[in-house]
PDB file of N, CA and C in Angstrom:
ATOM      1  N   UNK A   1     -67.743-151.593  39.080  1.00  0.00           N
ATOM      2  CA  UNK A   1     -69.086-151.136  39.333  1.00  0.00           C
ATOM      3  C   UNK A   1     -69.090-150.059  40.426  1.00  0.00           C
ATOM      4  N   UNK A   2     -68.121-150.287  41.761  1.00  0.00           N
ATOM      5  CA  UNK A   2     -68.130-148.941  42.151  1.00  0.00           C
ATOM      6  C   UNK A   2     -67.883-148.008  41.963  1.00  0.00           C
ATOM      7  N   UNK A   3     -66.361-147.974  40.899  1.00  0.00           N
ATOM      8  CA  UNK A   3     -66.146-146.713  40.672  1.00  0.00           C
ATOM      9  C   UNK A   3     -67.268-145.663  39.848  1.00  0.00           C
ATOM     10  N   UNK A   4     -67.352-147.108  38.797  1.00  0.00           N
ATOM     11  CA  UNK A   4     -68.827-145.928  37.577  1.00  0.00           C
ATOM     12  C   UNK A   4     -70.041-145.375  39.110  1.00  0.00           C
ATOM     13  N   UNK A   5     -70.714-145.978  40.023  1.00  0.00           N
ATOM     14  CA  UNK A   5     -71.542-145.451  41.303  1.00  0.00           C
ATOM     15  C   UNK A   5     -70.953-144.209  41.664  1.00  0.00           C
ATOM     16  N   UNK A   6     -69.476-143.974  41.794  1.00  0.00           N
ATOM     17  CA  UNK A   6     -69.025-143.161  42.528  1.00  0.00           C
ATOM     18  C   UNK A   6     -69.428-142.160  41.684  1.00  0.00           C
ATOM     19  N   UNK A   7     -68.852-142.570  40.524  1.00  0.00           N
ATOM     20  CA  UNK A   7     -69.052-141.278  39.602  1.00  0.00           C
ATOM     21  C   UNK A   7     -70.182-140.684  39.275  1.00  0.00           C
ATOM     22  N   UNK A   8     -71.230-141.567  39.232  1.00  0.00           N
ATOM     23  CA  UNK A   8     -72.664-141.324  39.403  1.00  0.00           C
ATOM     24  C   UNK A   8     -73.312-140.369  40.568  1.00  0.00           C
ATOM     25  N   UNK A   9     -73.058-140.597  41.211  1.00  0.00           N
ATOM     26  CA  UNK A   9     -73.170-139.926  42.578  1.00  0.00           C
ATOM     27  C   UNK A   9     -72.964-138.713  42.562  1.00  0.00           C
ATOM     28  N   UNK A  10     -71.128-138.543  42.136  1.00  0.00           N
ATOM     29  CA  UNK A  10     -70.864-137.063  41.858  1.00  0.00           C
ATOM     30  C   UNK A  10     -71.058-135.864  41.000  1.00  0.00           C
ATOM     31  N   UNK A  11     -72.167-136.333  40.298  1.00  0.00           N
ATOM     32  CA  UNK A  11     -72.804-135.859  38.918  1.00  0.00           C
ATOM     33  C   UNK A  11     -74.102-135.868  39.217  1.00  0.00           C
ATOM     34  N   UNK A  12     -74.670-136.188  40.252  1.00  0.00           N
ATOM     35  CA  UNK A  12     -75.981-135.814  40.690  1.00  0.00           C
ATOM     36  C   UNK A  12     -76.616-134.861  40.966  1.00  0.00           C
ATOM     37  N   UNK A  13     -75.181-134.171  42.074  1.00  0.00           N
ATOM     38  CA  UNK A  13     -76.072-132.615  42.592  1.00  0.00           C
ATOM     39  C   UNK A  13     -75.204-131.859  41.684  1.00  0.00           C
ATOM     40  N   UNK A  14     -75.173-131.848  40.629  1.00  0.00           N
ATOM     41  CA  UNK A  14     -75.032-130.948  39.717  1.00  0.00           C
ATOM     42  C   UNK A  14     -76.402-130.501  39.072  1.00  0.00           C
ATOM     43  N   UNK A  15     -76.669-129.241  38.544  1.00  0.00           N
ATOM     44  CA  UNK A  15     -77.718-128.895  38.301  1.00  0.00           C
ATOM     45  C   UNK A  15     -77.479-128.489  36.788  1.00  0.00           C
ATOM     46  N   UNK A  16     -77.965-129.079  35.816  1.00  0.00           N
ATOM     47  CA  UNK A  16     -77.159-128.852  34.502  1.00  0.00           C
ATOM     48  C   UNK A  16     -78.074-127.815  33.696  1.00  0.00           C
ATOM     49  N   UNK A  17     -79.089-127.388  34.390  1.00  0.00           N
ATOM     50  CA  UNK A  17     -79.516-125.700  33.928  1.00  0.00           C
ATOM     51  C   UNK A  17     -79.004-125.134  34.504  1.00  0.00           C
ATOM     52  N   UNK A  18     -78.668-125.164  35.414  1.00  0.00           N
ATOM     53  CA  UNK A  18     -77.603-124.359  36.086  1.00  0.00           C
ATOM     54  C   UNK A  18     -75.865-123.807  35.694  1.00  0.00           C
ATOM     55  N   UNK A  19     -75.741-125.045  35.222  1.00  0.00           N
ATOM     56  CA  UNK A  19     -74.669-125.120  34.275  1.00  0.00           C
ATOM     57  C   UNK A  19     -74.766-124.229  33.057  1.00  0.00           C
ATOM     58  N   UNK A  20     -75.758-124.170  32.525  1.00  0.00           N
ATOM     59  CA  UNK A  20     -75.940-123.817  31.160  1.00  0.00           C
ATOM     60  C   UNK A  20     -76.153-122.080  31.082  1.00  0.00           C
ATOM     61  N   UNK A  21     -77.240-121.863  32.247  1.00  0.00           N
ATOM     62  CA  UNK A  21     -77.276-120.260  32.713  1.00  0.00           C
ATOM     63  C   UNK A  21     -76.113-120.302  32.832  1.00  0.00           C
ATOM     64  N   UNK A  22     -75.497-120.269  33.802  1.00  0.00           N
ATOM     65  CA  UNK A  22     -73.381-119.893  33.761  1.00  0.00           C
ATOM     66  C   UNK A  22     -73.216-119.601  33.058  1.00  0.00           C
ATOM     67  N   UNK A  23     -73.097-120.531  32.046  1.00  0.00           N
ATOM     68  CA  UNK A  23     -71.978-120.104  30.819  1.00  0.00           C
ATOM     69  C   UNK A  23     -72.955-119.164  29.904  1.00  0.00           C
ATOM     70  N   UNK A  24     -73.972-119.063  29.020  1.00  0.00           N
ATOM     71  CA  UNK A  24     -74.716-118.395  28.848  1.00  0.00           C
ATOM     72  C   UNK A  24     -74.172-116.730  29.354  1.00  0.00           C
ATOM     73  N   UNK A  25     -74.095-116.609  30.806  1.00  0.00           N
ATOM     74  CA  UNK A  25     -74.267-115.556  31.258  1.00  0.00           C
ATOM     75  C   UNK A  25     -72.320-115.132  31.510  1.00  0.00           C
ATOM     76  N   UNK A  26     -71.259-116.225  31.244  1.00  0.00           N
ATOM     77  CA  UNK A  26     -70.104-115.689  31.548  1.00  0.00           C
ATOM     78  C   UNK A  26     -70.115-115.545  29.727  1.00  0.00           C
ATOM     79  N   UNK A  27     -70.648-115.849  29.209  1.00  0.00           N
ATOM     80  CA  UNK A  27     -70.197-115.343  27.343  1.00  0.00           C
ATOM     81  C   UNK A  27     -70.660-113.947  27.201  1.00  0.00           C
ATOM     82  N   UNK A  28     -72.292-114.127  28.517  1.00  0.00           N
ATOM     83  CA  UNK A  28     -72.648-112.411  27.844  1.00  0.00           C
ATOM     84  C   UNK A  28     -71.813-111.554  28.743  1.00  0.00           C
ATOM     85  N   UNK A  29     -70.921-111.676  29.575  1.00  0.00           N
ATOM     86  CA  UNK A  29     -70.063-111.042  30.398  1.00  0.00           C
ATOM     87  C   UNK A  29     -69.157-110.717  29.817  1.00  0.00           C
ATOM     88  N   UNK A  30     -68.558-111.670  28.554  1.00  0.00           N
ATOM     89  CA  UNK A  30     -67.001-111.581  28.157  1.00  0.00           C
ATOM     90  C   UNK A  30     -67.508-110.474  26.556  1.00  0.00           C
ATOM     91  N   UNK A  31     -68.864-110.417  26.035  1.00  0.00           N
ATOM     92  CA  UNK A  31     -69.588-109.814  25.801  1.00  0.00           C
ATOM     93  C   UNK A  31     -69.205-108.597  26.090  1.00  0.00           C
ATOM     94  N   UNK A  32     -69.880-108.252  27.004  1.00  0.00           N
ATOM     95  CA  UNK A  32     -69.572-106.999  28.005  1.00  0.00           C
ATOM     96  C   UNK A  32     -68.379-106.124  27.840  1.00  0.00           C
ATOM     97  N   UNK A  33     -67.751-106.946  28.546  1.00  0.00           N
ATOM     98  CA  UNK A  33     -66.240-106.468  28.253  1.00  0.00           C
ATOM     99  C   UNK A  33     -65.495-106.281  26.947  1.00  0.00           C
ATOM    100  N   UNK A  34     -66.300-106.737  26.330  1.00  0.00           N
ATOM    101  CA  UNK A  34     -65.601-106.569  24.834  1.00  0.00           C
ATOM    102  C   UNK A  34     -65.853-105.242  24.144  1.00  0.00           C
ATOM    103  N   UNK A  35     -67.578-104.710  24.501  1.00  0.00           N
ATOM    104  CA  UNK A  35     -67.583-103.603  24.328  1.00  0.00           C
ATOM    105  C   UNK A  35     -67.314-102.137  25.312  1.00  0.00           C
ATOM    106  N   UNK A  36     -66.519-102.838  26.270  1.00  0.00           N
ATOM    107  CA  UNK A  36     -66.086-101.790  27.004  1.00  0.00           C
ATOM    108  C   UNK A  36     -64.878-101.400  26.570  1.00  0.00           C
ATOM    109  N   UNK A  37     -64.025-102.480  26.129  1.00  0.00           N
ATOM    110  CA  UNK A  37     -62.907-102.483  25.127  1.00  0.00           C
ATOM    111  C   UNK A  37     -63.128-101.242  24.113  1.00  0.00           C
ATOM    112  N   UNK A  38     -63.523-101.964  23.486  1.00  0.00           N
ATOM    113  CA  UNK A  38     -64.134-100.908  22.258  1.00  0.00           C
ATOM    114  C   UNK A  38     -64.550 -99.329  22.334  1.00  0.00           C
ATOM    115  N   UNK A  39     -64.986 -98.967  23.266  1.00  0.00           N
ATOM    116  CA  UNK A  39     -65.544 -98.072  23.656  1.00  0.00           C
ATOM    117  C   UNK A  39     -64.455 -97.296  24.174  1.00  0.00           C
ATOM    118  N   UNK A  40     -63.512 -97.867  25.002  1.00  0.00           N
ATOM    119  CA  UNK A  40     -61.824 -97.304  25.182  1.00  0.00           C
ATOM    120  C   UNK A  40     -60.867 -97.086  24.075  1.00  0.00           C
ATOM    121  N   UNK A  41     -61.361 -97.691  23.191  1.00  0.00           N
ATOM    122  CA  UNK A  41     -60.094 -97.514  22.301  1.00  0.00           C
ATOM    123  C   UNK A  41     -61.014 -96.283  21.273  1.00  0.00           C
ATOM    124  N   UNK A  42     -62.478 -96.537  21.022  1.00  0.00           N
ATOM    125  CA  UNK A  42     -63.147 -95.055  20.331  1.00  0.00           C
ATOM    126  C   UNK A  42     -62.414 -94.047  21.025  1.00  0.00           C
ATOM    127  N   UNK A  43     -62.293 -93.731  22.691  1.00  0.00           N
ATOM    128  CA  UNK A  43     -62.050 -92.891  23.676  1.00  0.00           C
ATOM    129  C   UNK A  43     -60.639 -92.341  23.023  1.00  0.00           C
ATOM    130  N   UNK A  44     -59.598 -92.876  23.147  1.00  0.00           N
ATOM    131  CA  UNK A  44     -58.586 -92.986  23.011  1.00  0.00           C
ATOM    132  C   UNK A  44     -58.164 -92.348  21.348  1.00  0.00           C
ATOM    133  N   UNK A  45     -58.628 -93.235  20.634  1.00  0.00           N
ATOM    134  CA  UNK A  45     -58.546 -92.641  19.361  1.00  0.00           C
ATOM    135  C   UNK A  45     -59.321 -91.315  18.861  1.00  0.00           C
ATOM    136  N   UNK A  46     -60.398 -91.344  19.452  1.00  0.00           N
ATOM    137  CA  UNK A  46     -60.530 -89.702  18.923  1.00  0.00           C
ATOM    138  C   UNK A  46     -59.670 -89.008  19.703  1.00  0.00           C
ATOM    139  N   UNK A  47     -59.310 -89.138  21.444  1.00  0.00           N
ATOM    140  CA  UNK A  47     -58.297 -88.272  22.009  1.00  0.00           C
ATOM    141  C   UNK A  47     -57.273 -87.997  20.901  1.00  0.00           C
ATOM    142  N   UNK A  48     -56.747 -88.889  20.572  1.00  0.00           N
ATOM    143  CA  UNK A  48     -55.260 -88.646  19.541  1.00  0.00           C
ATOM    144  C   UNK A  48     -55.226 -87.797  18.388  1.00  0.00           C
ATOM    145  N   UNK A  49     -56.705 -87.399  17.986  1.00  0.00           N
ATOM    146  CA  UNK A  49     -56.730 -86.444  16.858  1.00  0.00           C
ATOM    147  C   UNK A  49     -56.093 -85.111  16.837  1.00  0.00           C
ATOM    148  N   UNK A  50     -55.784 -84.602  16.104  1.00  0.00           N
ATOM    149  CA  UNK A  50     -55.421 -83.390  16.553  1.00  0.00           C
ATOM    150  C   UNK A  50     -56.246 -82.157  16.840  1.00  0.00           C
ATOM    151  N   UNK A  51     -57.483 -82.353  16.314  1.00  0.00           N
ATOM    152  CA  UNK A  51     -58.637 -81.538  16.995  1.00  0.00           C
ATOM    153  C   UNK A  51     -59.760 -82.489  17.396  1.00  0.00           C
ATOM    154  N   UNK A  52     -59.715 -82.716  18.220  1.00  0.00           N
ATOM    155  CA  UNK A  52     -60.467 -84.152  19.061  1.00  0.00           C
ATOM    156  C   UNK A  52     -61.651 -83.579  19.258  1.00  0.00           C
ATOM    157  N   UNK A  53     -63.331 -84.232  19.245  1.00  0.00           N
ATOM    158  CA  UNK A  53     -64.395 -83.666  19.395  1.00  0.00           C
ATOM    159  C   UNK A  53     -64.781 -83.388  21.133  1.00  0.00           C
ATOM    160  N   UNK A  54     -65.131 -82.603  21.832  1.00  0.00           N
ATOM    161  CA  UNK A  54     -64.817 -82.480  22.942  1.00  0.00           C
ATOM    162  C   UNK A  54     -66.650 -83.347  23.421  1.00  0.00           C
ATOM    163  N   UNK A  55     -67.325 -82.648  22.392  1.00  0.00           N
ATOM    164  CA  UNK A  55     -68.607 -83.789  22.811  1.00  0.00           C
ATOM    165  C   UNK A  55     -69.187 -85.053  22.691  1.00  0.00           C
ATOM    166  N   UNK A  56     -68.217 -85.712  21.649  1.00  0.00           N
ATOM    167  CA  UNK A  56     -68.033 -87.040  20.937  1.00  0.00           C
ATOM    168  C   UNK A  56     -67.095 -87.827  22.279  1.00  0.00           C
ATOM    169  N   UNK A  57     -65.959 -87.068  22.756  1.00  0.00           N
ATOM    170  CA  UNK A  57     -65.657 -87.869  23.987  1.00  0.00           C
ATOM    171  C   UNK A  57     -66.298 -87.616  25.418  1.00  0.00           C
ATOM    172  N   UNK A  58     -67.227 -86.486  26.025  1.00  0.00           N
ATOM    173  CA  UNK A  58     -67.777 -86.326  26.647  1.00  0.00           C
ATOM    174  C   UNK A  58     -68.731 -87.854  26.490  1.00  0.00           C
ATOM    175  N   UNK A  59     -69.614 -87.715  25.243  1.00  0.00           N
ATOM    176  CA  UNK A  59     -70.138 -89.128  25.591  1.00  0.00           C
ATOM    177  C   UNK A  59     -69.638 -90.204  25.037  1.00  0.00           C
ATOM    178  N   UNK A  60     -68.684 -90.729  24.505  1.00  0.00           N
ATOM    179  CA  UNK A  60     -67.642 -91.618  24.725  1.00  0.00           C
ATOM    180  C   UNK A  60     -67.225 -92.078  26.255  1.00  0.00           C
ATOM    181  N   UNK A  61     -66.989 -91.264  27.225  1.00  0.00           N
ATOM    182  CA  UNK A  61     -66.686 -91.214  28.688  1.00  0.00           C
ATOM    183  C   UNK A  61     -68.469 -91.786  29.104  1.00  0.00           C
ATOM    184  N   UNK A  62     -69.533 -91.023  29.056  1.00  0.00           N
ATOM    185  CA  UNK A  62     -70.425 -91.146  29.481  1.00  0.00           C
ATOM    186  C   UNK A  62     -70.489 -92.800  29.431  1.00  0.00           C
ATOM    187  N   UNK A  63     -70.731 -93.086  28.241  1.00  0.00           N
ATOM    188  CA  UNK A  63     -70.864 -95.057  27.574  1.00  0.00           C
ATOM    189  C   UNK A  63     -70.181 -96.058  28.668  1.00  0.00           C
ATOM    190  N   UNK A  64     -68.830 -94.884  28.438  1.00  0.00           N
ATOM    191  CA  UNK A  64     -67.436 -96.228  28.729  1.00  0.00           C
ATOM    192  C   UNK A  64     -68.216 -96.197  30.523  1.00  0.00           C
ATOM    193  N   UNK A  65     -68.299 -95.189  30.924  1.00  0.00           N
ATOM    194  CA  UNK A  65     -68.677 -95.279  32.958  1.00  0.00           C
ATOM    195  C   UNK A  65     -69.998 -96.131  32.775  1.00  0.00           C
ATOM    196  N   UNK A  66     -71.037 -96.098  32.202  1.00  0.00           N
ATOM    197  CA  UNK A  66     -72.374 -96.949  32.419  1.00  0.00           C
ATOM    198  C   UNK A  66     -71.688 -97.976  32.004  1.00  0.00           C
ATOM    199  N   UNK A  67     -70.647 -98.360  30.681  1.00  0.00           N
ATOM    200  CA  UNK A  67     -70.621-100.161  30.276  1.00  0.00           C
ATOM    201  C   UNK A  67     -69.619-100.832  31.875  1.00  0.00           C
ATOM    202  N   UNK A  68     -68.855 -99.864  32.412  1.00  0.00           N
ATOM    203  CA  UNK A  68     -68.301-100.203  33.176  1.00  0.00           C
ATOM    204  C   UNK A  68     -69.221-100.751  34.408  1.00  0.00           C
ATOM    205  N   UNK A  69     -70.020 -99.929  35.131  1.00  0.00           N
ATOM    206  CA  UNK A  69     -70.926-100.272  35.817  1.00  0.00           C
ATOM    207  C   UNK A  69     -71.641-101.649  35.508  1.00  0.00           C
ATOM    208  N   UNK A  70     -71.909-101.706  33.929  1.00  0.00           N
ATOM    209  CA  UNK A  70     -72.511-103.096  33.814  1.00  0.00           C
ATOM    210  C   UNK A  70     -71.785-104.395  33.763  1.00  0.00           C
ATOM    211  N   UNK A  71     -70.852-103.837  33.551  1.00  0.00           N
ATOM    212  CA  UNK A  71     -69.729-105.244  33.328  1.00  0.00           C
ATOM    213  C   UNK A  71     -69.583-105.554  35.304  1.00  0.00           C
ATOM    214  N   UNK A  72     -69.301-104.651  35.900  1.00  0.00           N
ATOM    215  CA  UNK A  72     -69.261-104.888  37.865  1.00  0.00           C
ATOM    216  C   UNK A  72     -70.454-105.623  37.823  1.00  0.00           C
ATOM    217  N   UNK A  73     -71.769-105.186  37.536  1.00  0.00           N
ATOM    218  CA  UNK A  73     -72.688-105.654  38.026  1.00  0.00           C
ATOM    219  C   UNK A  73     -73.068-107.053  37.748  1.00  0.00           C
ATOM    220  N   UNK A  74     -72.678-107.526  36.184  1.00  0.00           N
ATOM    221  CA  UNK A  74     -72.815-108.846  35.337  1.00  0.00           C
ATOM    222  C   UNK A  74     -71.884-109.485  36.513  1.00  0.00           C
ATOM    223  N   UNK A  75     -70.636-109.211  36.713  1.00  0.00           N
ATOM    224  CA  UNK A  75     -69.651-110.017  37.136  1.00  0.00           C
ATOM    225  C   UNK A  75     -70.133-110.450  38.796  1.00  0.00           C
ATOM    226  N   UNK A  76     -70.796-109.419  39.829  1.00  0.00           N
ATOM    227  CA  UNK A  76     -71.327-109.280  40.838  1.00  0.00           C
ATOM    228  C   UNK A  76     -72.289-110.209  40.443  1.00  0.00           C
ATOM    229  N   UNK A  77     -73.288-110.873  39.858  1.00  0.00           N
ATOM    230  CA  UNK A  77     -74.285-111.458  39.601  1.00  0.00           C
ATOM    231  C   UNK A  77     -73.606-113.522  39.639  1.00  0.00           C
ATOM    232  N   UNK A  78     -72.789-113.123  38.848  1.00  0.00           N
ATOM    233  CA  UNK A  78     -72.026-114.248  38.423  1.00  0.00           C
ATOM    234  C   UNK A  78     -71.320-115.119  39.572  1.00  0.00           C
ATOM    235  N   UNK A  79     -70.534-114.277  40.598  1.00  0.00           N
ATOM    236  CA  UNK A  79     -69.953-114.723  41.530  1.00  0.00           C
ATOM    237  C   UNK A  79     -71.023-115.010  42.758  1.00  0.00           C
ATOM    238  N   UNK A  80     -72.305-114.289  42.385  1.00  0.00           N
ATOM    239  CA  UNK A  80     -73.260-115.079  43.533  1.00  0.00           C
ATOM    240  C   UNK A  80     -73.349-116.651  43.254  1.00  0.00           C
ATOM    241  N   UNK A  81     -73.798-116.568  41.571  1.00  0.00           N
ATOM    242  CA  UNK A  81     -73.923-118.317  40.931  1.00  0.00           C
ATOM    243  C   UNK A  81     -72.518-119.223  41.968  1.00  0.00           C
ATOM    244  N   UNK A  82     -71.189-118.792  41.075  1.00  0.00           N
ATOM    245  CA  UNK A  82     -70.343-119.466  41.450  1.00  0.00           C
ATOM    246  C   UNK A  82     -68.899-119.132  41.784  1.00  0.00           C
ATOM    247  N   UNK A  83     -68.890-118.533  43.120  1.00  0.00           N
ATOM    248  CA  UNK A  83     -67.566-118.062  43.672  1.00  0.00           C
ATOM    249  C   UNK A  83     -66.026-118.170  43.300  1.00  0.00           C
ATOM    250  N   UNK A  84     -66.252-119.209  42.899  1.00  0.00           N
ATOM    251  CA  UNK A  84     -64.830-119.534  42.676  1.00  0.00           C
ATOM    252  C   UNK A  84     -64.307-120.141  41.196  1.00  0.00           C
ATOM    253  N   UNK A  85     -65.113-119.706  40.523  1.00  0.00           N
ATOM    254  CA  UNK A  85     -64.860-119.756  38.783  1.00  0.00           C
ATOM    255  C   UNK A  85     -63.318-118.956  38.379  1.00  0.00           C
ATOM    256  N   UNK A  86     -62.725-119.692  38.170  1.00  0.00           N
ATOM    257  CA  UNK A  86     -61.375-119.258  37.587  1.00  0.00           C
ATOM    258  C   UNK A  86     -61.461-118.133  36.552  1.00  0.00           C
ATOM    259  N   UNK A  87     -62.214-118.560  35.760  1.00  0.00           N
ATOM    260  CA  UNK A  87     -62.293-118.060  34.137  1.00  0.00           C
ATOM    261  C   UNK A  87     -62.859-116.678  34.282  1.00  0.00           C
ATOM    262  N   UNK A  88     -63.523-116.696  36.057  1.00  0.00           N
ATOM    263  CA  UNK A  88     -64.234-115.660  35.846  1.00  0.00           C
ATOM    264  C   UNK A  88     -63.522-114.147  36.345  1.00  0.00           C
ATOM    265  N   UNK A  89     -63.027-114.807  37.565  1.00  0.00           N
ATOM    266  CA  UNK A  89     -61.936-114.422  38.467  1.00  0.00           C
ATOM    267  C   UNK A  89     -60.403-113.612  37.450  1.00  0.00           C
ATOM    268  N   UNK A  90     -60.013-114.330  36.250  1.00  0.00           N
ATOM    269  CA  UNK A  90     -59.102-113.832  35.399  1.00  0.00           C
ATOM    270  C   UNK A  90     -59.622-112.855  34.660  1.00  0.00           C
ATOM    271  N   UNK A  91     -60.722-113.486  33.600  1.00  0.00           N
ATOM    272  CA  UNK A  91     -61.040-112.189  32.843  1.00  0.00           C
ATOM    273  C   UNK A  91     -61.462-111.160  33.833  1.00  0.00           C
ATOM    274  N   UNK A  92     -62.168-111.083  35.021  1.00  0.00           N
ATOM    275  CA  UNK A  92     -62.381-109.237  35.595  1.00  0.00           C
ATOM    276  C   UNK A  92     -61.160-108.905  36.190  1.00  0.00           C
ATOM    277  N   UNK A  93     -60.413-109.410  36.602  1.00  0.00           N
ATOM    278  CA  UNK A  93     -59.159-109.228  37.039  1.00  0.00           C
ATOM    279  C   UNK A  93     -58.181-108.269  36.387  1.00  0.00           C
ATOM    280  N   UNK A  94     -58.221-109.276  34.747  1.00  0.00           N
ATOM    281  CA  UNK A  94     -57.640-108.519  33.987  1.00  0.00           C
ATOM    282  C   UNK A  94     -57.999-107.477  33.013  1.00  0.00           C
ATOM    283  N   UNK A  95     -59.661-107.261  33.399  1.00  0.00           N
ATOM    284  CA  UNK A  95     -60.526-105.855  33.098  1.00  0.00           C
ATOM    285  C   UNK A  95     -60.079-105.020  33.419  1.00  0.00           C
ATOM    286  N   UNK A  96     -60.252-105.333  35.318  1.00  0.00           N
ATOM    287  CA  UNK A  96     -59.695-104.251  35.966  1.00  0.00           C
ATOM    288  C   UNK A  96     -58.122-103.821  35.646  1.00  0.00           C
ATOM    289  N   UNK A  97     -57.395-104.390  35.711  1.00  0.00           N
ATOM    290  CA  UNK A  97     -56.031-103.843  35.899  1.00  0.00           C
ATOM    291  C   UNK A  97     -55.861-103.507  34.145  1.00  0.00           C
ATOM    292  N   UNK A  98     -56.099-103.884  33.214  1.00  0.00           N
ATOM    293  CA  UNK A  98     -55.941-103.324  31.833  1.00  0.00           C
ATOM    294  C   UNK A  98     -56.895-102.422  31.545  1.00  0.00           C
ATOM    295  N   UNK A  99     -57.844-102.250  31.370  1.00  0.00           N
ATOM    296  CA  UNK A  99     -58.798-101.331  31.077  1.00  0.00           C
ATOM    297  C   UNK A  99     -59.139-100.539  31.723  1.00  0.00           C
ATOM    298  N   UNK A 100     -60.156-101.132  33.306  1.00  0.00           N
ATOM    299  CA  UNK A 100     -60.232 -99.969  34.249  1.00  0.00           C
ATOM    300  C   UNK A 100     -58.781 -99.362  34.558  1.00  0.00           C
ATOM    301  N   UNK A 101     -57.526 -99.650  34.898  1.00  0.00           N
ATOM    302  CA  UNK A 101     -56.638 -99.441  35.359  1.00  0.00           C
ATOM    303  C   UNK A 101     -56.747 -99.409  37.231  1.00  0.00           C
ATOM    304  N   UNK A 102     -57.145-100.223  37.764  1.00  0.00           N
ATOM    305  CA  UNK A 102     -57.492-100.413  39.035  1.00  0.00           C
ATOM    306  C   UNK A 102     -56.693-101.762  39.382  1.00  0.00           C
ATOM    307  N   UNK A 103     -56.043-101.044  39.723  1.00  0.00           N
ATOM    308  CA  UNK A 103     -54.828-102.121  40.062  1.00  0.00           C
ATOM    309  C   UNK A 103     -54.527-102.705  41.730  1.00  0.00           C
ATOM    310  N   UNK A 104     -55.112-102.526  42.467  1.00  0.00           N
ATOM    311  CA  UNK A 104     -55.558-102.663  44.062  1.00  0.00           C
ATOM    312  C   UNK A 104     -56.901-103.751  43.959  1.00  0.00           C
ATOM    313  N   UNK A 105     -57.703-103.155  43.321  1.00  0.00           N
ATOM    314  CA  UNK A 105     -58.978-104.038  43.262  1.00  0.00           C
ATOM    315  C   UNK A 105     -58.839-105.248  41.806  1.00  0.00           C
ATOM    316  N   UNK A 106     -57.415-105.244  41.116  1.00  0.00           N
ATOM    317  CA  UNK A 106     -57.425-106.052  40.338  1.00  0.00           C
ATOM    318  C   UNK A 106     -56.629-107.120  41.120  1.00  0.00           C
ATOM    319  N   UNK A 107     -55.737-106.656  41.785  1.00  0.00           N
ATOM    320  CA  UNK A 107     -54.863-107.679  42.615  1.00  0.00           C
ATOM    321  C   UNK A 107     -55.529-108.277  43.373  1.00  0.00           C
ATOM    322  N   UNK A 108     -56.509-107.794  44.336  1.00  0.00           N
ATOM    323  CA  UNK A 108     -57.807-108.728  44.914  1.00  0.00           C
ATOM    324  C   UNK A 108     -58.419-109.864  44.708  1.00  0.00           C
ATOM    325  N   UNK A 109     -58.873-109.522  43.003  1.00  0.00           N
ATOM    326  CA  UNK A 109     -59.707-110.429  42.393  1.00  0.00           C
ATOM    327  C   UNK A 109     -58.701-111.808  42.277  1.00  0.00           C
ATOM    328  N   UNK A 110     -57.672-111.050  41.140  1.00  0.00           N
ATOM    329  CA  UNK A 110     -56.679-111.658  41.359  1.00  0.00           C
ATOM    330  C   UNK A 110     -55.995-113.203  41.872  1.00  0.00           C
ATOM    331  N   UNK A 111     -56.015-112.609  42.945  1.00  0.00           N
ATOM    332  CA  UNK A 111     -55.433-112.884  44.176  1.00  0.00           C
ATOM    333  C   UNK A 111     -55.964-114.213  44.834  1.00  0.00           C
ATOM    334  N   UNK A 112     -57.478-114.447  44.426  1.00  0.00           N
ATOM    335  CA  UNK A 112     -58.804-115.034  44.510  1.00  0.00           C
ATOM    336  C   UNK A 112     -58.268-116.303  43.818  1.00  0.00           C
TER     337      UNK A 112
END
């Protein structure tokens, strides 16, 4: 009987809308990043053409810098909720250092 109390106890100040926004908001994050993905590899692949559109990647670049901004800002939002989320901490981590190529501020996160 104490242990089930104990456990009771520790499941109290949990806030399970709270819980639910989280994840909710780390899917629309991983979201995020998925089309920032995407948006790098459009980048990339028209680069490789042999007559590449110079205004098709002008805003290709334009997309990829605003999705980037939003993916910092989602992730900035997230770590107010909950600092020390693993899941969350890896995937921007490994945003940064694969995609952004920011490898100083990926080792940081990282590092975390």
């Amino acid at each position: 009987m104490k242990e089930a109390d104990l456990r009771n106890s520790d499941s109290r100040g949990i806030d399970v809308n709270m819980v639910v926004f989280f994840q909710q908001k780390f899917v629309a994050f991983q979201s995020e990043i998925g089309k920032s993905v995407n948006m790098q590899m459009g980048f990339w692949r028209e680069l490789e053409q042999s007559n590449p559109n110079v205004q098709k990647l002008l805003a290709l670049g334009s997309k990829i810098t605003i999705q980037a901004e939003t993916v910092t800002t989602t992730y900035s939002k997230l770590i107010e909720i909950n600092p020390n989320h693993v899941g969350i901490l890896r995937v921007y981590g490994n945003f940064l250092k694969d995609i952004m190529n920011d490898i100083i501020e990926s080792q940081r996160v990282l590092e975390k």
